[in-house]
C-alpha atoms as a PDB file:
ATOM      1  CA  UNK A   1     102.365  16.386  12.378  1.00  0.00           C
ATOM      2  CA  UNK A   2     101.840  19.860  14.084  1.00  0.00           C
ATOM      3  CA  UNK A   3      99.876  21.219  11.188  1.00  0.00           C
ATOM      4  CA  UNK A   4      97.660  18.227  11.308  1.00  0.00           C
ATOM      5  CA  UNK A   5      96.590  18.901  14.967  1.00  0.00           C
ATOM      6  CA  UNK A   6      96.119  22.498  14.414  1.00  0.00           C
ATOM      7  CA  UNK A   7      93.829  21.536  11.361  1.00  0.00           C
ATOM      8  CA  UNK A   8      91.858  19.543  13.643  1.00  0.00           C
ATOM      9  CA  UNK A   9      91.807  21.442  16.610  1.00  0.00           C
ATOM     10  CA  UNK A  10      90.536  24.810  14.244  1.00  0.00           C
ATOM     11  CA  UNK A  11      88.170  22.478  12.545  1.00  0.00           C
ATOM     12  CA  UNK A  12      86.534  20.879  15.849  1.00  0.00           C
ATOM     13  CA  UNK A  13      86.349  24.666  17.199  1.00  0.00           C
ATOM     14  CA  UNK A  14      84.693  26.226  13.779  1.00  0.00           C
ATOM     15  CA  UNK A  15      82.213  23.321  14.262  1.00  0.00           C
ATOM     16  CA  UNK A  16      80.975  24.008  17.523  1.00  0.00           C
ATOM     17  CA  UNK A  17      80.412  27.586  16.777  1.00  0.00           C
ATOM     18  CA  UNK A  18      78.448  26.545  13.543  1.00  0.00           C
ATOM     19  CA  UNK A  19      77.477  22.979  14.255  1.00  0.00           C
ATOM     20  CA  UNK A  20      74.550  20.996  12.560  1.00  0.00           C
ATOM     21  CA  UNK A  21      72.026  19.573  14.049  1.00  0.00           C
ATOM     22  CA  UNK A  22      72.269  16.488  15.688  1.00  0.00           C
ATOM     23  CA  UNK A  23      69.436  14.309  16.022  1.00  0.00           C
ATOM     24  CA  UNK A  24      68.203  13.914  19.965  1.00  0.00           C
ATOM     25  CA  UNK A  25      64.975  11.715  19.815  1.00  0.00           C
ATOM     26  CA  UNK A  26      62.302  10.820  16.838  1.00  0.00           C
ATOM     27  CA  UNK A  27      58.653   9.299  17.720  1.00  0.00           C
ATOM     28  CA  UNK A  28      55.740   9.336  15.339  1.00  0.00           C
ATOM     29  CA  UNK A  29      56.893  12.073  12.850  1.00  0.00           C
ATOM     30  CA  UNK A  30      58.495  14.100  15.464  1.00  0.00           C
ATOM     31  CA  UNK A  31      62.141  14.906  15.540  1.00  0.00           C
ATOM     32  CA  UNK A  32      64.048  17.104  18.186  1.00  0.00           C
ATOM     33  CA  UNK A  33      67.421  17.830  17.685  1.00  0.00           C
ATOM     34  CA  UNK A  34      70.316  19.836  19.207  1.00  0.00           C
ATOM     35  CA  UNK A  35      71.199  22.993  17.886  1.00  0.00           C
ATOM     36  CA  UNK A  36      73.544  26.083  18.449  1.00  0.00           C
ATOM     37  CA  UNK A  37      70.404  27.845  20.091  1.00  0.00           C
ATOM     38  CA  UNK A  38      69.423  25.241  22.906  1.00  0.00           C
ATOM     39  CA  UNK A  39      73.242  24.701  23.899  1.00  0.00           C
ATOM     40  CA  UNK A  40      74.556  28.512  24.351  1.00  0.00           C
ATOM     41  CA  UNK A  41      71.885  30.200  26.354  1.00  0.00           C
ATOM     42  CA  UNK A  42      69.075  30.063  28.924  1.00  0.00           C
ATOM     43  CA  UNK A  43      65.527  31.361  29.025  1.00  0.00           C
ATOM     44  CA  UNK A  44      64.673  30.707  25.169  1.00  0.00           C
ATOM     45  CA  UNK A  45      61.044  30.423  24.938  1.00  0.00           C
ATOM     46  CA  UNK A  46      58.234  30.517  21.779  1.00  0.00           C
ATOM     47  CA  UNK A  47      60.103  29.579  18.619  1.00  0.00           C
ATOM     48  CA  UNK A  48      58.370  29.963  15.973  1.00  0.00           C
ATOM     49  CA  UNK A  49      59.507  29.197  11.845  1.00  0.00           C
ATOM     50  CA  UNK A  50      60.311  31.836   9.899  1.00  0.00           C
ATOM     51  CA  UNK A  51      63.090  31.818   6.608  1.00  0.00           C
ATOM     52  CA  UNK A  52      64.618  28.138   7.331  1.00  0.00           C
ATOM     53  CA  UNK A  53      65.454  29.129  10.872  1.00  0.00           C
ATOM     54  CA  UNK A  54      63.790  30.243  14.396  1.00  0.00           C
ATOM     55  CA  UNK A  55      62.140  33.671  15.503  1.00  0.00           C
ATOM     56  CA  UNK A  56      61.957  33.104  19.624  1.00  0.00           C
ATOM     57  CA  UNK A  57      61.575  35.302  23.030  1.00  0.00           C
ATOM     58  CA  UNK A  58      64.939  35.242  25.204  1.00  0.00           C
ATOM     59  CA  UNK A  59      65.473  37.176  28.655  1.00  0.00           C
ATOM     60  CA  UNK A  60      68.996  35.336  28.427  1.00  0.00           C
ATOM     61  CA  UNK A  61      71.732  38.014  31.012  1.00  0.00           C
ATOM     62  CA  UNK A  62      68.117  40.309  31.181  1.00  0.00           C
ATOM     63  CA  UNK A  63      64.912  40.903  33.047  1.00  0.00           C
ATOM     64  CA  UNK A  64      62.967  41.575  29.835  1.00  0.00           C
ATOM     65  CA  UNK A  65      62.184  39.251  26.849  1.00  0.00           C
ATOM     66  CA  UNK A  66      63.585  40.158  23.249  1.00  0.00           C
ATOM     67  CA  UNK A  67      62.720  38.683  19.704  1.00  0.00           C
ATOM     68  CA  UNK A  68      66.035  36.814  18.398  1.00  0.00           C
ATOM     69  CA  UNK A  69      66.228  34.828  15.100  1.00  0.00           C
ATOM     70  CA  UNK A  70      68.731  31.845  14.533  1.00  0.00           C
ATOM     71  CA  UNK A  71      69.063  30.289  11.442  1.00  0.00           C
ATOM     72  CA  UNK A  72      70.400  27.163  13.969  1.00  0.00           C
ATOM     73  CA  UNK A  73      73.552  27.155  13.017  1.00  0.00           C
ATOM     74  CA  UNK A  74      74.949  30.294  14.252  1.00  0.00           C
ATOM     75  CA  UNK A  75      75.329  32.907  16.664  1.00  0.00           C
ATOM     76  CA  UNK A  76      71.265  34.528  16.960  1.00  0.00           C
ATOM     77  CA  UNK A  77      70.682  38.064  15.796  1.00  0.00           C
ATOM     78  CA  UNK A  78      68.267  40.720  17.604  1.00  0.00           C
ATOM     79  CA  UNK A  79      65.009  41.123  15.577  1.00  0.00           C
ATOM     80  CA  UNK A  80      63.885  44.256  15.595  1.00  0.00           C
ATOM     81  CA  UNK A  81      60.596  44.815  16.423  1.00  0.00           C
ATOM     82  CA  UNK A  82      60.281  48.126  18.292  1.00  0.00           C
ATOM     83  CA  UNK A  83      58.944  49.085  22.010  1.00  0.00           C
ATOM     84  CA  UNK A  84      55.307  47.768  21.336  1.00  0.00           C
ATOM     85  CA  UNK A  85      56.524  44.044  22.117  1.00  0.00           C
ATOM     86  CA  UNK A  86      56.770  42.826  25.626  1.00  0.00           C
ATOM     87  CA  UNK A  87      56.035  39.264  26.088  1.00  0.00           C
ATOM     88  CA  UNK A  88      55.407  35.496  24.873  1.00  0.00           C
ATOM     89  CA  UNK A  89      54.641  33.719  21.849  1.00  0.00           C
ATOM     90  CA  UNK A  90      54.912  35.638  18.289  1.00  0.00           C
ATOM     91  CA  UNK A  91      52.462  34.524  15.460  1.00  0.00           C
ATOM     92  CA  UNK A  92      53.910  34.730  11.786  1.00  0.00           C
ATOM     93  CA  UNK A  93      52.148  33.985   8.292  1.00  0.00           C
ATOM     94  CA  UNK A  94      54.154  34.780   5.329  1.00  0.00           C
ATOM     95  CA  UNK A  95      55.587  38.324   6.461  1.00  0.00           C
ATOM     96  CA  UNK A  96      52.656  39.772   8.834  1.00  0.00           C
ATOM     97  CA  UNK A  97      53.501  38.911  12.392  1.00  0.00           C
ATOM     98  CA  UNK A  98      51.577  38.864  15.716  1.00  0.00           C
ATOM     99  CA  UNK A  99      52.236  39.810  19.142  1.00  0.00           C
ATOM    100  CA  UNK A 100      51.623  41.139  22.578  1.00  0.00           C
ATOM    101  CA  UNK A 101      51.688  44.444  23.788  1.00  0.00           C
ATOM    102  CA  UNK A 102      50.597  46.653  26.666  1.00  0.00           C
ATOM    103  CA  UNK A 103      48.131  48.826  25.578  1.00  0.00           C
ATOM    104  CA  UNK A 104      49.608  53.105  25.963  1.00  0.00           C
ATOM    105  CA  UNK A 105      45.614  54.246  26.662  1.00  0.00           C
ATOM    106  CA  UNK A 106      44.174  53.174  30.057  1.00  0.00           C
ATOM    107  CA  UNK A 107      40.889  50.702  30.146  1.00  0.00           C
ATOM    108  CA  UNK A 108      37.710  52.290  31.633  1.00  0.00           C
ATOM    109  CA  UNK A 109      39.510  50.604  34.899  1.00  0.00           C
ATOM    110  CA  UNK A 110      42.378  53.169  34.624  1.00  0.00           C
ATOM    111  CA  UNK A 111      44.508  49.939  33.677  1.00  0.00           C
ATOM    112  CA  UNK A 112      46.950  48.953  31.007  1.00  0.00           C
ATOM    113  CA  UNK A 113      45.820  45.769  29.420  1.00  0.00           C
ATOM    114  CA  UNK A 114      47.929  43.094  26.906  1.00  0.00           C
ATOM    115  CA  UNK A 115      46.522  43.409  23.585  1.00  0.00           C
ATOM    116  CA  UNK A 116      47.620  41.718  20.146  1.00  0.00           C
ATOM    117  CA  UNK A 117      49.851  43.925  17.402  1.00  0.00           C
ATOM    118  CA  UNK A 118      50.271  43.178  14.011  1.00  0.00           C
ATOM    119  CA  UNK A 119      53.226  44.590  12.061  1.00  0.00           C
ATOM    120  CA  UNK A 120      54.936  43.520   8.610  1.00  0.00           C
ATOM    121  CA  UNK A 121      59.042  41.536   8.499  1.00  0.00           C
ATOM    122  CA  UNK A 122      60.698  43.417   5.846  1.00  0.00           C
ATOM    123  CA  UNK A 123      64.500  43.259   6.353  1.00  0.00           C
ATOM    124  CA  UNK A 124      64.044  41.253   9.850  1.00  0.00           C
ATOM    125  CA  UNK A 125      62.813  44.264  10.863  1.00  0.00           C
ATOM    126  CA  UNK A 126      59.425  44.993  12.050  1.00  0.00           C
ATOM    127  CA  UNK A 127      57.063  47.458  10.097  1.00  0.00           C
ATOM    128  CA  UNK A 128      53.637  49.177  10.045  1.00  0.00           C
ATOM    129  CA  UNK A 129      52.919  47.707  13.313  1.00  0.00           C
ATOM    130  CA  UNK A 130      48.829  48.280  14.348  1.00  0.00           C
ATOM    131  CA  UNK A 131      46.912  47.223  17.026  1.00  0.00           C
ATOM    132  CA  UNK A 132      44.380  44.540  16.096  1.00  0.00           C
ATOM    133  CA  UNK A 133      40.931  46.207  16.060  1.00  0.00           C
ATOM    134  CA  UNK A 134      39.161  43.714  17.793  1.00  0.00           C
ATOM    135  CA  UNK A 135      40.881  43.889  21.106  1.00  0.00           C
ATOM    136  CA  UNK A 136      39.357  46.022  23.256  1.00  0.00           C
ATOM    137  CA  UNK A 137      41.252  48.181  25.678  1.00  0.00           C
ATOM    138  CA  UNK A 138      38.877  47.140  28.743  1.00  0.00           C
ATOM    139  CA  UNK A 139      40.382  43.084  28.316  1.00  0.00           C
ATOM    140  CA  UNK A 140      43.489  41.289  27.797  1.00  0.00           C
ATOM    141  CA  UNK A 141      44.761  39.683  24.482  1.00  0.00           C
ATOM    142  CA  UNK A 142      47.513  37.313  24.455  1.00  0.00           C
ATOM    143  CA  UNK A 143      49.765  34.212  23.065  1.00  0.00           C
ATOM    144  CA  UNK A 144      48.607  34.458  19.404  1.00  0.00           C
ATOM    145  CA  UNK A 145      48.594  31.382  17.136  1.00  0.00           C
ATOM    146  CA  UNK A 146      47.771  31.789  13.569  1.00  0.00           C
ATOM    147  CA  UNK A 147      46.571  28.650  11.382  1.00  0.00           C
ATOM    148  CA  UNK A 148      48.842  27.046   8.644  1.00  0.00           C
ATOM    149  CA  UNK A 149      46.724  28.864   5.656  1.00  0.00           C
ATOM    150  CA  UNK A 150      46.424  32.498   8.099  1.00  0.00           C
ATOM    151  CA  UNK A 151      42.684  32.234   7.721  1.00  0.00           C
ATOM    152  CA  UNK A 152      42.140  31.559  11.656  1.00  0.00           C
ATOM    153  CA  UNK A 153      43.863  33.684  14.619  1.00  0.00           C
ATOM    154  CA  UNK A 154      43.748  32.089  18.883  1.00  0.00           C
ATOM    155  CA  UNK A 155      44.557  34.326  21.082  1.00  0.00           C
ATOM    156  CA  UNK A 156      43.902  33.962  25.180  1.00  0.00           C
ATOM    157  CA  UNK A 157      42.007  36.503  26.676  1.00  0.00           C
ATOM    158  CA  UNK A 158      39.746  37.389  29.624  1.00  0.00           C
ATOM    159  CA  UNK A 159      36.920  39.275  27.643  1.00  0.00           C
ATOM    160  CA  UNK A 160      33.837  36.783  29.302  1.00  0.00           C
ATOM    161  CA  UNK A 161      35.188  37.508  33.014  1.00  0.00           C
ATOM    162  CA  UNK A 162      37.691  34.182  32.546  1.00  0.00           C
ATOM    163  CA  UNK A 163      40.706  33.282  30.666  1.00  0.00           C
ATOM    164  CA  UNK A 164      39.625  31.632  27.440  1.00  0.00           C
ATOM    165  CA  UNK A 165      40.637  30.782  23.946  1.00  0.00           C
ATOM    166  CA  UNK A 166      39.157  32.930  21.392  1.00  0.00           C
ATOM    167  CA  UNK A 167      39.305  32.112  17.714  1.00  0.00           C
ATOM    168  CA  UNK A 168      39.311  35.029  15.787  1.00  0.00           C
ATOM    169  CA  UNK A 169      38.668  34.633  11.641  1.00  0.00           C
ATOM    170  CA  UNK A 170      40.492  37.226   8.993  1.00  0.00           C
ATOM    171  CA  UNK A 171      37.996  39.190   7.202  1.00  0.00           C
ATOM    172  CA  UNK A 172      40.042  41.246   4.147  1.00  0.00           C
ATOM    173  CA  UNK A 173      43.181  42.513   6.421  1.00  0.00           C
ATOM    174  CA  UNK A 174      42.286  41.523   9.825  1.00  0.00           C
ATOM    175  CA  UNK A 175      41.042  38.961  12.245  1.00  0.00           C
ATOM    176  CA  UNK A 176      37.929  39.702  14.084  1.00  0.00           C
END
């Protein structure tokens, strides 16, 4: 009878650390469900898909946000993506991903602006990362969101005076 309860209890414990999803709500095609993610930490913003699981920002026990992937059914692992990140959403399209940055060189303000980096996933590791050529260091460049087929870029920016959307269209290996 002992060994039973101990089989339960380890089996009710393995489950919470690796639990499947349990379905909250679902309305028009839309399902949101409970995951080891939303129930073991604070601050998780911006998921995005990426290799059946969840690339997202987290300040969780910091003052600065961090890339983490879950595959939603265990503990999350750091993605690496360098120094260059520093806020918000990340954009991804088969293995090129997009995000904001503070620009190192100062506008003709003698001010560091966001702007939008592209780098390669290899290993869930960041590579090759570039700033996009379009963004100019005199504006800010943020929150990208990349179409299903990667032909269209939106990123927010205040390049007319006013924050705006502005669609950007790739052209060989970038979006201008």
């Amino acid at each position: 009878m002992d060994i039973r309860i101990a089989i339960v209890l380890c089996c009710f414990l393995l489950n919470l650390k690796a639990q499947e999803k349990i379905l909250i709500s679902e309305n028009d095609g839309i399902r949101i469900y409970e995951t080891y993610l939303t129930l073991n930490s604070t601050g998780n913003i911006f998921p995005t898909l990426y290799n059946e699981g969840l690339i997202y920002a987290s300040n969780h026990n910091s003052s600065n946000y961090k890339l983490f992937y879950s595959n939603l059914k265990s503990e999350s692992q750091k993605f690496k993506i360098g120094k260059k990140y520093n806020l918000g959403a990340v954009a991804i399209f088969n293995n090129d991903i997009y995000f904001t940055g503070v620009t190192k060189k100062l506008s003709s303000f003698g001010t560091n602006n966001f702007t939008i980096y592209k780098g390669e996933i290899i290993d869930f590791k960041v590579k090759d990362v570039v700033q996009l050529p379009i963004c100019s260091l005199d504006f800010s460049y943020t929150y990208p969101a990349i179409s299903k087929d990667g032909t269209k870029m939106t990123v927010v920016s205040n390049d007319k005076g006013y924050l705006h959307l502005l669609e950007l269209k790739l052209t060989r290996r970038y979006f201008i």
